[in-house]
PDB file of N, CA and C in Angstrom:
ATOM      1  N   UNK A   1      -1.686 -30.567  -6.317  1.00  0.00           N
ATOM      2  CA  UNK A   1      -1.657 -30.253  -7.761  1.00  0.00           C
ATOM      3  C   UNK A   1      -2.137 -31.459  -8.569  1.00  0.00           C
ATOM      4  N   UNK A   2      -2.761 -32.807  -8.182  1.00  0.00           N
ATOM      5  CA  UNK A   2      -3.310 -33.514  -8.564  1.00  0.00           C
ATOM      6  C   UNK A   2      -3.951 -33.252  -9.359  1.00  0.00           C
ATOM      7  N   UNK A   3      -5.664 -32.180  -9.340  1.00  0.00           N
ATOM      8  CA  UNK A   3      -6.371 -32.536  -9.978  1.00  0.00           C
ATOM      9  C   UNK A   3      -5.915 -31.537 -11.148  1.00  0.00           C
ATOM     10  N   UNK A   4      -4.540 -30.473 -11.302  1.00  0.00           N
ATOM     11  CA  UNK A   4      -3.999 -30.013 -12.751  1.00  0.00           C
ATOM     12  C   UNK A   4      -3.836 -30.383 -13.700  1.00  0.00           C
ATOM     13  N   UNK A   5      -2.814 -31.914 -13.347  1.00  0.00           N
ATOM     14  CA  UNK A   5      -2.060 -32.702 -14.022  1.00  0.00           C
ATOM     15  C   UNK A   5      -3.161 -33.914 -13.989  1.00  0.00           C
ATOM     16  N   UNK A   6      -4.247 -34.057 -13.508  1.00  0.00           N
ATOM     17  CA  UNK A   6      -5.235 -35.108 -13.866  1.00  0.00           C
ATOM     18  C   UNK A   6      -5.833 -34.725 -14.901  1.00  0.00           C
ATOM     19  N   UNK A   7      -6.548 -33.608 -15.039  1.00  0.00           N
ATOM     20  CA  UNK A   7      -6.898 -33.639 -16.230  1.00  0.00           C
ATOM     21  C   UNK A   7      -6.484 -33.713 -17.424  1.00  0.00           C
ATOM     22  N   UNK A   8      -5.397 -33.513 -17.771  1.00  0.00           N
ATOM     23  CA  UNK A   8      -4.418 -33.180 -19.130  1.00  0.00           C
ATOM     24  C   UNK A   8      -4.245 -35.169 -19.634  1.00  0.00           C
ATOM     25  N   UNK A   9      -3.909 -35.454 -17.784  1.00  0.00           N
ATOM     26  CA  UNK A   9      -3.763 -37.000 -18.212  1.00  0.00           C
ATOM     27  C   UNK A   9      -4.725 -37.946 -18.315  1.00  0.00           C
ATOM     28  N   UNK A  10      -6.032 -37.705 -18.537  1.00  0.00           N
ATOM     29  CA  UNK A  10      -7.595 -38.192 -18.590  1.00  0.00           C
ATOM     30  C   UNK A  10      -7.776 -37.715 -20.368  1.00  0.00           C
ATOM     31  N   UNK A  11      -7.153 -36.878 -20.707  1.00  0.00           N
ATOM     32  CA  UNK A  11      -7.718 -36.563 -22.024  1.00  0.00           C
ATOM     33  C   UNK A  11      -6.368 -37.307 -22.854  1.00  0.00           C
ATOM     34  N   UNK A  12      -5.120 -37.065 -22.143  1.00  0.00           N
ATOM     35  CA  UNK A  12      -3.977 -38.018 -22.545  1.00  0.00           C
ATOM     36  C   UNK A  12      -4.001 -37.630 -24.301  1.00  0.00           C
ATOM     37  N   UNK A  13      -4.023 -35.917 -25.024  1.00  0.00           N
ATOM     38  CA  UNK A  13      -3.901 -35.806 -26.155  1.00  0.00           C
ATOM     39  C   UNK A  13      -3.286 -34.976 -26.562  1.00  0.00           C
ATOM     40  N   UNK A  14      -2.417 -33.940 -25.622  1.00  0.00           N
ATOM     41  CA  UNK A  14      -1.581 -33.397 -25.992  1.00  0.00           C
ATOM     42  C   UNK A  14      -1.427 -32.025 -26.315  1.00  0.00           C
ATOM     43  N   UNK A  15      -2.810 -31.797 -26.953  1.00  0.00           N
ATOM     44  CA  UNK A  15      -3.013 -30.725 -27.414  1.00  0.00           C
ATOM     45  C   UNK A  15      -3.361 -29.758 -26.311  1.00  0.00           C
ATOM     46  N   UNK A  16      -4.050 -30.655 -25.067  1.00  0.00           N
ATOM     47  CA  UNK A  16      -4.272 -29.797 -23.514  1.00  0.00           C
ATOM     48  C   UNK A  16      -3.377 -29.179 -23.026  1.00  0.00           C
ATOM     49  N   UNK A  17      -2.578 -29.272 -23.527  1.00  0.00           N
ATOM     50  CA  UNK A  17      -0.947 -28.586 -22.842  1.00  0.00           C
ATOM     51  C   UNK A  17      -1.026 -27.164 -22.932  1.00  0.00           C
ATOM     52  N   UNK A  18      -1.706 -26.674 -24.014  1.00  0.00           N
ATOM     53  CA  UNK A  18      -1.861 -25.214 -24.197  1.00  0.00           C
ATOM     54  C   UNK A  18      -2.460 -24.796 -22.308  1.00  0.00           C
ATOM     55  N   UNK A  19      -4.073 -25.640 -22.709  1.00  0.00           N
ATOM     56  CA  UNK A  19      -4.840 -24.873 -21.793  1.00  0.00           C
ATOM     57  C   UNK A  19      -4.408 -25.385 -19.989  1.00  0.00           C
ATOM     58  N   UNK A  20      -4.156 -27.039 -19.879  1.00  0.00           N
ATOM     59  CA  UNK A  20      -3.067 -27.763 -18.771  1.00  0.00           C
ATOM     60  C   UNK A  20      -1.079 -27.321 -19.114  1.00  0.00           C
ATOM     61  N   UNK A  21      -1.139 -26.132 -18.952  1.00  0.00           N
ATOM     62  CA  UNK A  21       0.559 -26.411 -18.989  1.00  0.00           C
ATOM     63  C   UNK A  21       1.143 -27.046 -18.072  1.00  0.00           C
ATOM     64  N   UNK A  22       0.452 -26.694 -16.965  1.00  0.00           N
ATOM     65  CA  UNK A  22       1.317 -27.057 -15.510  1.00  0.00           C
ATOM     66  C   UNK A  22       1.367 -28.744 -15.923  1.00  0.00           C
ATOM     67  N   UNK A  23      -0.166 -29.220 -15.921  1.00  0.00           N
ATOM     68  CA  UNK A  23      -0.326 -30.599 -16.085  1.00  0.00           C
ATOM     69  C   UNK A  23       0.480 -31.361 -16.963  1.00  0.00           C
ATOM     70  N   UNK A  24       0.966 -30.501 -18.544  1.00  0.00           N
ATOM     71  CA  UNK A  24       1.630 -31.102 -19.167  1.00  0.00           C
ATOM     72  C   UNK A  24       2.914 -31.151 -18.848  1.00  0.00           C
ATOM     73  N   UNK A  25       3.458 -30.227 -18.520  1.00  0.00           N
ATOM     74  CA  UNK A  25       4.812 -30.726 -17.785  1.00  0.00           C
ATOM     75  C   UNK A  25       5.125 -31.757 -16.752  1.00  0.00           C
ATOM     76  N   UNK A  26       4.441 -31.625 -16.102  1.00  0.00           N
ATOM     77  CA  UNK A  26       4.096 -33.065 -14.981  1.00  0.00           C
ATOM     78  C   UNK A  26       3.885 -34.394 -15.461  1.00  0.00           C
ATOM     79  N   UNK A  27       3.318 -34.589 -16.832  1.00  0.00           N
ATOM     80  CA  UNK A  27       3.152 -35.606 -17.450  1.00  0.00           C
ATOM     81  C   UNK A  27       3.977 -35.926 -18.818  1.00  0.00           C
ATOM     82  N   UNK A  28       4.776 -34.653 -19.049  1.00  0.00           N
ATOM     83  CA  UNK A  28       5.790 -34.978 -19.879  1.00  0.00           C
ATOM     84  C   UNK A  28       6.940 -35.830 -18.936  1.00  0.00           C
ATOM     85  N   UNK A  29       7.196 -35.062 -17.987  1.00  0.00           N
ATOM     86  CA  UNK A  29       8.435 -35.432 -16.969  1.00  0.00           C
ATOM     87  C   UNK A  29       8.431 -34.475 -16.209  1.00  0.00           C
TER      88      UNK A  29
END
């Protein structure tokens, strides 16, 4: 699940969370 949560954290803006959810949860906590 690397490259999910890589992208969300390469753009690191928050607003990706819509389209990265998985990623943003992973990078929220």
């Amino acid at each position: 699940m690397v490259s999910i949560w890589f992208l969300p954290w390469v753009f690191s803006a928050g607003c990706v969370c819509g389209f990265f959810f998985y990623g943003c949860i992973d990078k929220e906590g």
